[in-house]
C-alpha atoms as a PDB file:
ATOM      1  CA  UNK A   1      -5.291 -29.811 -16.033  1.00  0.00           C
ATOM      2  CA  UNK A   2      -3.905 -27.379 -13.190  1.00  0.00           C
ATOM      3  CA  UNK A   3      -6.156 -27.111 -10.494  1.00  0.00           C
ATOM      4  CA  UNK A   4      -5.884 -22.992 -10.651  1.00  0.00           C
ATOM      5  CA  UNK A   5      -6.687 -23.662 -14.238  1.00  0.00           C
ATOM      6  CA  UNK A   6     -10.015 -21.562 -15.225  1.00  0.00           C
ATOM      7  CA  UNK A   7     -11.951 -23.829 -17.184  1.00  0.00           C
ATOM      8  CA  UNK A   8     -15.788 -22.892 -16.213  1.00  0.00           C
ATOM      9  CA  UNK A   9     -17.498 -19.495 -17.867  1.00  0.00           C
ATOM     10  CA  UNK A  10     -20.247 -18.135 -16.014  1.00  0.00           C
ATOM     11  CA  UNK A  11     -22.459 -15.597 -17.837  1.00  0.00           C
ATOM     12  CA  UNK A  12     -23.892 -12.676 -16.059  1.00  0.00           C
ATOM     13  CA  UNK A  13     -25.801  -9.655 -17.376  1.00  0.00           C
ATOM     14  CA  UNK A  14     -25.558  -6.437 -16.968  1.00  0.00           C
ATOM     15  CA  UNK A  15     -26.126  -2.656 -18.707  1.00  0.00           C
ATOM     16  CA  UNK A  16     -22.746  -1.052 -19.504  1.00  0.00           C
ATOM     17  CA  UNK A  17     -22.978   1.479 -16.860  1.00  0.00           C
ATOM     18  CA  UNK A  18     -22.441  -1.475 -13.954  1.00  0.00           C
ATOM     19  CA  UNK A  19     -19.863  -3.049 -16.445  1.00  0.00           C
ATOM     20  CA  UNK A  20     -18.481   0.146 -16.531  1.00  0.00           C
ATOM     21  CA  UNK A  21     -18.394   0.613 -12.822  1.00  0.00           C
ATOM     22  CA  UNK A  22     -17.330  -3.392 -11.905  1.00  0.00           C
ATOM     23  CA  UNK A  23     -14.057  -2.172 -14.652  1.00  0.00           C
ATOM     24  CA  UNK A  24     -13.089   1.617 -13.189  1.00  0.00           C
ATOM     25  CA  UNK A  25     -12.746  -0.586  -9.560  1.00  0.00           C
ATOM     26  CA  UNK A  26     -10.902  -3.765 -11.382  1.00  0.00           C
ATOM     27  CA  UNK A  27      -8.303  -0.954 -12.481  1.00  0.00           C
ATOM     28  CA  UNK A  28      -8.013   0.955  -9.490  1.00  0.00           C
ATOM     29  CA  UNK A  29      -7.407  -2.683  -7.829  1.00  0.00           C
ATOM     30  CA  UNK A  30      -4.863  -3.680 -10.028  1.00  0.00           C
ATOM     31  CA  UNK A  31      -7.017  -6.705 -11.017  1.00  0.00           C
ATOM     32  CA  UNK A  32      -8.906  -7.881 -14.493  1.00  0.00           C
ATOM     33  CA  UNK A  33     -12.251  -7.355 -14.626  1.00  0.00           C
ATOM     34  CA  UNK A  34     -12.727 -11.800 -14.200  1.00  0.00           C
ATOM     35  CA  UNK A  35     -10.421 -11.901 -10.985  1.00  0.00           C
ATOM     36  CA  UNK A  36     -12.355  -8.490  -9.499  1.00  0.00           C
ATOM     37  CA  UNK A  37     -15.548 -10.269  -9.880  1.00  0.00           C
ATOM     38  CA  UNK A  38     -14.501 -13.729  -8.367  1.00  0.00           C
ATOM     39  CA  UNK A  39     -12.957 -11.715  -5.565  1.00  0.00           C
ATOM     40  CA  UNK A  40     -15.792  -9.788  -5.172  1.00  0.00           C
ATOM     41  CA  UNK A  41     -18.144 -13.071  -5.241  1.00  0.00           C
ATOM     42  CA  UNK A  42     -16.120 -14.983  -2.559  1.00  0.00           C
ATOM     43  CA  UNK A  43     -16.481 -12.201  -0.131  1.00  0.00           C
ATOM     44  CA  UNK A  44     -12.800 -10.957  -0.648  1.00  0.00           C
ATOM     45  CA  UNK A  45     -11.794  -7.389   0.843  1.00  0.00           C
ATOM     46  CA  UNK A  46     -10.555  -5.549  -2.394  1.00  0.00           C
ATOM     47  CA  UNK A  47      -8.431  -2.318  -2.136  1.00  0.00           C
ATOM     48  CA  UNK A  48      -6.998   0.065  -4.411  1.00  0.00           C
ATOM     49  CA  UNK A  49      -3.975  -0.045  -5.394  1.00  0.00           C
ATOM     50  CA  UNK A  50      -1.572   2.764  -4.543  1.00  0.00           C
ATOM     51  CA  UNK A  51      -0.719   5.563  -7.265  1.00  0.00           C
ATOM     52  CA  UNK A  52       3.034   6.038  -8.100  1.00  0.00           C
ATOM     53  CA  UNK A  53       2.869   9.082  -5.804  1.00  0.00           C
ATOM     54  CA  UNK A  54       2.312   7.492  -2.794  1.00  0.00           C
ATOM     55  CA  UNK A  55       4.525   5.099  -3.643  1.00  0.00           C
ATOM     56  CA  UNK A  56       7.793   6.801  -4.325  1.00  0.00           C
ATOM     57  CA  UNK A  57       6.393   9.596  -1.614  1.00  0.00           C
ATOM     58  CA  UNK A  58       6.446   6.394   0.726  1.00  0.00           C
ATOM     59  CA  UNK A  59       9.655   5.048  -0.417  1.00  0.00           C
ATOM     60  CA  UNK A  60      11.575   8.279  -0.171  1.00  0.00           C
ATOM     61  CA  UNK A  61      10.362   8.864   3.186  1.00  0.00           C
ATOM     62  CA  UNK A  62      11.356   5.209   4.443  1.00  0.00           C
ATOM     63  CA  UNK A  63      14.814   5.968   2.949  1.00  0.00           C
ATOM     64  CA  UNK A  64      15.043   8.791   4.804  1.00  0.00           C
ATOM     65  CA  UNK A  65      14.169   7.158   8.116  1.00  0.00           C
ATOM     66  CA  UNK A  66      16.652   4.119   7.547  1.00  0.00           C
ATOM     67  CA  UNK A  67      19.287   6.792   7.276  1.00  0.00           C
ATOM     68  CA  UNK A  68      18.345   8.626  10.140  1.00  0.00           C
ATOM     69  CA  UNK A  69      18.733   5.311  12.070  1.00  0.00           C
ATOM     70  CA  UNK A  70      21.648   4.331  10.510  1.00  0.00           C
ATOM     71  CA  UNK A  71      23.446   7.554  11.796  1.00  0.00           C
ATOM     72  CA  UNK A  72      21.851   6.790  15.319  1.00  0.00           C
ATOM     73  CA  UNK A  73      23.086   3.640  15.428  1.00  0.00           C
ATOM     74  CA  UNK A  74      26.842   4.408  14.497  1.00  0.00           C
ATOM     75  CA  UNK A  75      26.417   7.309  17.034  1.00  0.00           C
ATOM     76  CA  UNK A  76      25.716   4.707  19.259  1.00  0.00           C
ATOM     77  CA  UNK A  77      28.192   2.297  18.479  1.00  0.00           C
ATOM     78  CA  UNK A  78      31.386   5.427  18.045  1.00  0.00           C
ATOM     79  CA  UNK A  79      30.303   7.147  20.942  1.00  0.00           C
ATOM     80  CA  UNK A  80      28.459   5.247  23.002  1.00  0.00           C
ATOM     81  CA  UNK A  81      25.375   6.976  23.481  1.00  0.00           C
ATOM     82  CA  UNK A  82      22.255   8.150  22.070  1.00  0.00           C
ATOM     83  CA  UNK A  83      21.614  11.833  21.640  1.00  0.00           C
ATOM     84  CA  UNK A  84      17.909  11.107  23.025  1.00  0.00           C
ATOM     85  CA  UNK A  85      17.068  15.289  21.609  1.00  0.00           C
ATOM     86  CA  UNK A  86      17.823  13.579  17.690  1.00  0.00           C
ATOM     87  CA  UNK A  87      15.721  10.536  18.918  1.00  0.00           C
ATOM     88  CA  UNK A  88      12.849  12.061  19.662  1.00  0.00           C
ATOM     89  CA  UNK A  89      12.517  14.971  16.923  1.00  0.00           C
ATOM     90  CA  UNK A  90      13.071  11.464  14.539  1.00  0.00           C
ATOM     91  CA  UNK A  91       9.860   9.696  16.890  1.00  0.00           C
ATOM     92  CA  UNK A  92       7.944  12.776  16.464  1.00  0.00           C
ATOM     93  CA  UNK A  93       8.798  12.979  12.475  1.00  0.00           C
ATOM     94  CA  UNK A  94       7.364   9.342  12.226  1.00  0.00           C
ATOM     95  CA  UNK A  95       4.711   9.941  14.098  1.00  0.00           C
ATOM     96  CA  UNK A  96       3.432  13.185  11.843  1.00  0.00           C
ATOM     97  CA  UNK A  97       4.234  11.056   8.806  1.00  0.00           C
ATOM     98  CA  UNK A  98       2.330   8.142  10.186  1.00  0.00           C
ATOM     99  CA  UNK A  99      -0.815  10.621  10.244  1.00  0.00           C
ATOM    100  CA  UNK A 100      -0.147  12.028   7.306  1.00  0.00           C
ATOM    101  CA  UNK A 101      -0.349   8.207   5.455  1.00  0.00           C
ATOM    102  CA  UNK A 102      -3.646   7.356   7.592  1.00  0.00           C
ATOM    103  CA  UNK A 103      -5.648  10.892   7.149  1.00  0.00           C
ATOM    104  CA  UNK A 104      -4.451  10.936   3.159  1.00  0.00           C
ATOM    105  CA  UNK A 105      -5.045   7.358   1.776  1.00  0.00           C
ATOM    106  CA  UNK A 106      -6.545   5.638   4.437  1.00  0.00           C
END
């Protein structure tokens, strides 16, 4: 037998509205109800799990900011310089978007 082999049922009780509850956050984690609970028991730090809009919302914007480097970096390599105006409207960009990730999912 595996050693991450579950072989060992523990029964617990509880009314359906905590089963209910223990479920709604085992979803929202990504996680089965058995794994949330095990987590849960060994003192684990459980968090959501991001919804498809963050996600692509975070993906397009990290797209957008590789670009925007990208074109600093062949300014920097054709011309050999650094417009430091681009550079810093991009800082400040990250910056707001930064804020914007902590104040709406964190």
């Amino acid at each position: 037998m595996k050693d991450d082999t579950k072989y060992i049922t523990v029964h617990i009780r509880m009314n359906d509205k905590e089963k209910n509850t223990i479920k709604k956050r085992a979803d929202l984690a990504g996680k089965n109800f058995s794994e949330f609970i095990r987590m849960s028991a060994m003192g684990c730090e459980i968090r959501e799990k991001a919804d498809k809009e963050f996600s692509s919302t975070m993906k397009k914007q990290m797209r957008d900011f590789i670009r925007t480097l990208c074109e600093l970096e062949r300014l920097l390599y054709n011309k050999d310089f650094i417009d430091e105006r681009v550079l810093n409207n991009e800082i400040l960009e990250w910056r707001k978007f930064r804020m914007n990730i902590t104040e709406r999912y964190l």
